[in-house]
Protein backbone atom coordinates (compact mmCIF):
# COMPACT_ATOMS: atom_id res chain seq x y z
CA UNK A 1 16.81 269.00 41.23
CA UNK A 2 20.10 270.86 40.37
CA UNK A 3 23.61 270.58 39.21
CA UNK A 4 25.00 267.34 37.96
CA UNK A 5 27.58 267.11 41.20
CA UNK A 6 28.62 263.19 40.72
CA UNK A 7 30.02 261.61 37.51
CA UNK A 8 26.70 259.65 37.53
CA UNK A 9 24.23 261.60 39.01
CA UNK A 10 21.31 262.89 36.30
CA UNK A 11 21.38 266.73 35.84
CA UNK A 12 17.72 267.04 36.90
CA UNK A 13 15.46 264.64 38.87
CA UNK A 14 12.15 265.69 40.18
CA UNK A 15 8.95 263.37 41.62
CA UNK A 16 6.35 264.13 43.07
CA UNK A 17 3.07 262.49 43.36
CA UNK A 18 -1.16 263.24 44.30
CA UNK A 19 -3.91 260.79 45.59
CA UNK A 20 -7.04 260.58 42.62
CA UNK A 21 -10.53 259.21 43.18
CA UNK A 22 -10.41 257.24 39.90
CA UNK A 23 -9.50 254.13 38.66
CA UNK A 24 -5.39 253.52 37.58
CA UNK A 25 -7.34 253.26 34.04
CA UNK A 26 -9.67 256.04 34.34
CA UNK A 27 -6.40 258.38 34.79
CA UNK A 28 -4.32 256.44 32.63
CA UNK A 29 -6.42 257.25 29.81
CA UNK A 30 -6.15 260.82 30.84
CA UNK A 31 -2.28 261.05 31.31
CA UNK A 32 -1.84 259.00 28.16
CA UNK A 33 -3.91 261.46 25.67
CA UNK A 34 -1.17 263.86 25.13
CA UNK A 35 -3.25 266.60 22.98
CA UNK A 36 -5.61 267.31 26.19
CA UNK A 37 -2.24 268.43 28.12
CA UNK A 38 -3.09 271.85 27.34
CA UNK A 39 -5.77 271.03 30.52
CA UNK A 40 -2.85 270.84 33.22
CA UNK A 41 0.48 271.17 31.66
CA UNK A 42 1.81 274.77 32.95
CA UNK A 43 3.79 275.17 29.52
CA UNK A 44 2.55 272.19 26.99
CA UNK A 45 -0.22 274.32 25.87
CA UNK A 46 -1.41 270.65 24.03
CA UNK A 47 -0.52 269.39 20.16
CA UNK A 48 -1.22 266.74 17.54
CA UNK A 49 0.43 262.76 16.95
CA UNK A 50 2.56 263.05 14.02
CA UNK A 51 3.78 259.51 13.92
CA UNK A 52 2.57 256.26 14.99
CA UNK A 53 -0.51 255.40 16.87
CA UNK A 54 -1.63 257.83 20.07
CA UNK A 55 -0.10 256.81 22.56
CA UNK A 56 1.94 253.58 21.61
CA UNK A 57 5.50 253.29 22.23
CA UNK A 58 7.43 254.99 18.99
CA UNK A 59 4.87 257.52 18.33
CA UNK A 60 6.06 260.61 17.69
CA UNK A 61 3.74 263.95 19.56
CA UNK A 62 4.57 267.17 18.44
CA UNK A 63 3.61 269.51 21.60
CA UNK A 64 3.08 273.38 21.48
CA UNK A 65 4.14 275.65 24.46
CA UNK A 66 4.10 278.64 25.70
CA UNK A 67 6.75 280.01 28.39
CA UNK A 68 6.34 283.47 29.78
CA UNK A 69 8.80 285.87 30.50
CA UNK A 70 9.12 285.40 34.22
CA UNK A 71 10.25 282.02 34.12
CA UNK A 72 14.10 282.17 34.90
CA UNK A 73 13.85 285.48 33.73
CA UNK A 74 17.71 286.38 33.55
CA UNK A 75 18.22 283.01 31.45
CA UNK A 76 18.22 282.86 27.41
CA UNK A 77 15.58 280.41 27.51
CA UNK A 78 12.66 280.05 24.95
CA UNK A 79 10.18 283.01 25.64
CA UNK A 80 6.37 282.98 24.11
CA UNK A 81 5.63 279.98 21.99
CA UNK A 82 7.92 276.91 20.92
CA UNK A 83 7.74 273.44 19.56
CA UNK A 84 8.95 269.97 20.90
CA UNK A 85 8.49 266.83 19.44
CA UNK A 86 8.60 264.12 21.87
CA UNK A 87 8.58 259.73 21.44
CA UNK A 88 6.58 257.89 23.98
CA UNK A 89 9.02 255.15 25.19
CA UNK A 90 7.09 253.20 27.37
CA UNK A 91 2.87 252.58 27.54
CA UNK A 92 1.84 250.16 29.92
CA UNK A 93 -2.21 250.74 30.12
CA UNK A 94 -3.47 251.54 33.42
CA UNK A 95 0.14 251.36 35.00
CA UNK A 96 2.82 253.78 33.24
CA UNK A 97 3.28 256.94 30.31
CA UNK A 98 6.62 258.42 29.77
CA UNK A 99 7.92 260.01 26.75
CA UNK A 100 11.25 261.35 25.65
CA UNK A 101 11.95 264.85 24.23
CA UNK A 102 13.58 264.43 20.60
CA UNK A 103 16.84 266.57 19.52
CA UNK A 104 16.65 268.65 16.06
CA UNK A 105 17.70 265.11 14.56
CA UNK A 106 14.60 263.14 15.75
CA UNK A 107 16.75 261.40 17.99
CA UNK A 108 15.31 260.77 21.77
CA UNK A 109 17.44 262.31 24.61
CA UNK A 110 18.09 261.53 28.02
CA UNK A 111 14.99 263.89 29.10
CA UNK A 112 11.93 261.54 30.06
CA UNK A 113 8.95 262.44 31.57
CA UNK A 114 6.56 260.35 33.12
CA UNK A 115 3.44 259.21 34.69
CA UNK A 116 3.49 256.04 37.19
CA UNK A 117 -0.14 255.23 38.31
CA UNK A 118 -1.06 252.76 41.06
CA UNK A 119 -4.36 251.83 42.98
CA UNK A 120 -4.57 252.70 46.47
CA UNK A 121 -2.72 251.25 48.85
CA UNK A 122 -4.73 248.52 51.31
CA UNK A 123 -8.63 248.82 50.91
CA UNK A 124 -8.29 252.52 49.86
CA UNK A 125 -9.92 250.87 46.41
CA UNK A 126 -11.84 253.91 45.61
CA UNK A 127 -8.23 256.21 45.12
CA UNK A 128 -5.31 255.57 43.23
CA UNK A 129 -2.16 257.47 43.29
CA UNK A 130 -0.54 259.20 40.40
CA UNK A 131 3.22 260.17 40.35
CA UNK A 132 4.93 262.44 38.03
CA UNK A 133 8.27 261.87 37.09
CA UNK A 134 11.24 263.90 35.02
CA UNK A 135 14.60 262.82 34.71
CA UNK A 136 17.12 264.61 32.71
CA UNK A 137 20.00 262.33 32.58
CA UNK A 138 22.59 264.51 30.29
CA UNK A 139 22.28 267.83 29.17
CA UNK A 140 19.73 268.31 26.03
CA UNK A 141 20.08 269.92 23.10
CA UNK A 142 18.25 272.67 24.14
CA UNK A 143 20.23 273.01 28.01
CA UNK A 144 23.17 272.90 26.24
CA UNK A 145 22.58 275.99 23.96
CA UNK A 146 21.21 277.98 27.13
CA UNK A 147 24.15 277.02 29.18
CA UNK A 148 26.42 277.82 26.41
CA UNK A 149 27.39 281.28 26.79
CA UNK A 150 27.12 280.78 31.19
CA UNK A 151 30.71 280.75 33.58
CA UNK A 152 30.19 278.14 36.16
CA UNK A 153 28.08 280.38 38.55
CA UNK A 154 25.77 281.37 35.88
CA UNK A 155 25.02 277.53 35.10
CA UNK A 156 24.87 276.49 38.82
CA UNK A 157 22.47 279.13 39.11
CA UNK A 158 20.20 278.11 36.29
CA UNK A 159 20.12 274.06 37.17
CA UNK A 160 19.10 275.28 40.66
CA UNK A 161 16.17 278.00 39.34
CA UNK A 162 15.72 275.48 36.46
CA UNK A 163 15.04 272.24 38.82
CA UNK A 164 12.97 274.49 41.36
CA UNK A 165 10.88 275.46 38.57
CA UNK A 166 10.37 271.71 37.18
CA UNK A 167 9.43 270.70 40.74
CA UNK A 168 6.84 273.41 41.25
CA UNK A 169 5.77 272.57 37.48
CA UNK A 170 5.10 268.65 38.47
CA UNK A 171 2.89 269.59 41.36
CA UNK A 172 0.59 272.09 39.54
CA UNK A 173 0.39 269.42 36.90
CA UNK A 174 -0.60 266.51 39.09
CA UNK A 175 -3.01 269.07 40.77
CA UNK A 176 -4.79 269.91 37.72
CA UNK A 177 -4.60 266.79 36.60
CA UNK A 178 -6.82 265.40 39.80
CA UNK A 179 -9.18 268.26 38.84
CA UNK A 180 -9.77 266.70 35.21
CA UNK A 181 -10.21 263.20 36.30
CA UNK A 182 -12.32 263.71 39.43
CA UNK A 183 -14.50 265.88 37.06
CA UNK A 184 -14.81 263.80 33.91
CA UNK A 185 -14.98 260.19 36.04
């Protein structure tokens, strides 16, 4: 959620999190099958495992997305369709998904996003809740070449649209996401 302002502090942090009626492995089985993301993702328009077994930490998913114009529009990001790969770095059934976003090199950044999923608190058996996570620890490859050409305003303006638009993105997603699970469970 904004500019790194502490030696420590990760460049962009967002949470945010939605009650389901479903089982922690009803949705876990949702979260978890990255090709369906096209379903709720806002950009991730969905995409194939090219490595390793679905799902299991060290597999490789290679996503395609789609970004339209409008978002940051002022900003040289990606515009239209684009390709990540991403390494799923931890897969706990039922509990936790996250996955990292791979540089040009294959080599996993400090960019994770991830799914936490819990049963309802107390009796509340019937619900469980799902958060969404994203933590950018240190610039990416990919901040760092749209950042490149910024002064210091330009660049505290972008992590500040940037992590506005990542929060806004993790709500939609858990939102659609309830909509999948509640239908298909």
């Amino acid at each position: 959620m904004g500019e790194n302002t502490a030696e420590n502090a990760p460049l962009f942090r967002s949470r945010a999190e939605i009650r389901i009626s479903a089982t922690p492995d009803e949705i876990y089985s949702v979260i978890s099958d990255l090709p369906r993301c096209g379903e709720w993702s806002p950009e991730c328009q969905g995409g194939s495992w090219v490595s390793g077994a679905p799902a299991e930490v060290g597999s490789v998913f290679r996503g395609e997305n789609l970004r339209s114009p409008d978002v940051v529009a002022w900003a040289p990001v990606v515009r239209g369709v684009w390709y990540t790969h991403a390494e799923v770095v931890a897969a706990e059934p039922g509990r936790t998904f996250r996955w990292a976003m791979r540089d040009t090199g294959g080599r996993a950044q400090d960019s994770v996003w991830a799914f936490d999923v819990a049963p309802g608190p107390g009796p509340d058996a019937e619900h469980s809740v799902l958060v969404h996570h994203f933590r950018m620890g240190s610039a990416t490859e990919g901040i760092r070449g749209i950042t490149a050409g910024m002064d210091e305003d330009a660049k505290s303006r972008f992590f500040a649209e940037w992590g506005e638009k990542v929060a806004t993105d993790l709500g939609v997603t858990l939102e659609r996401i309830k909509r999948v699970v509640e239908k298909d469970s």
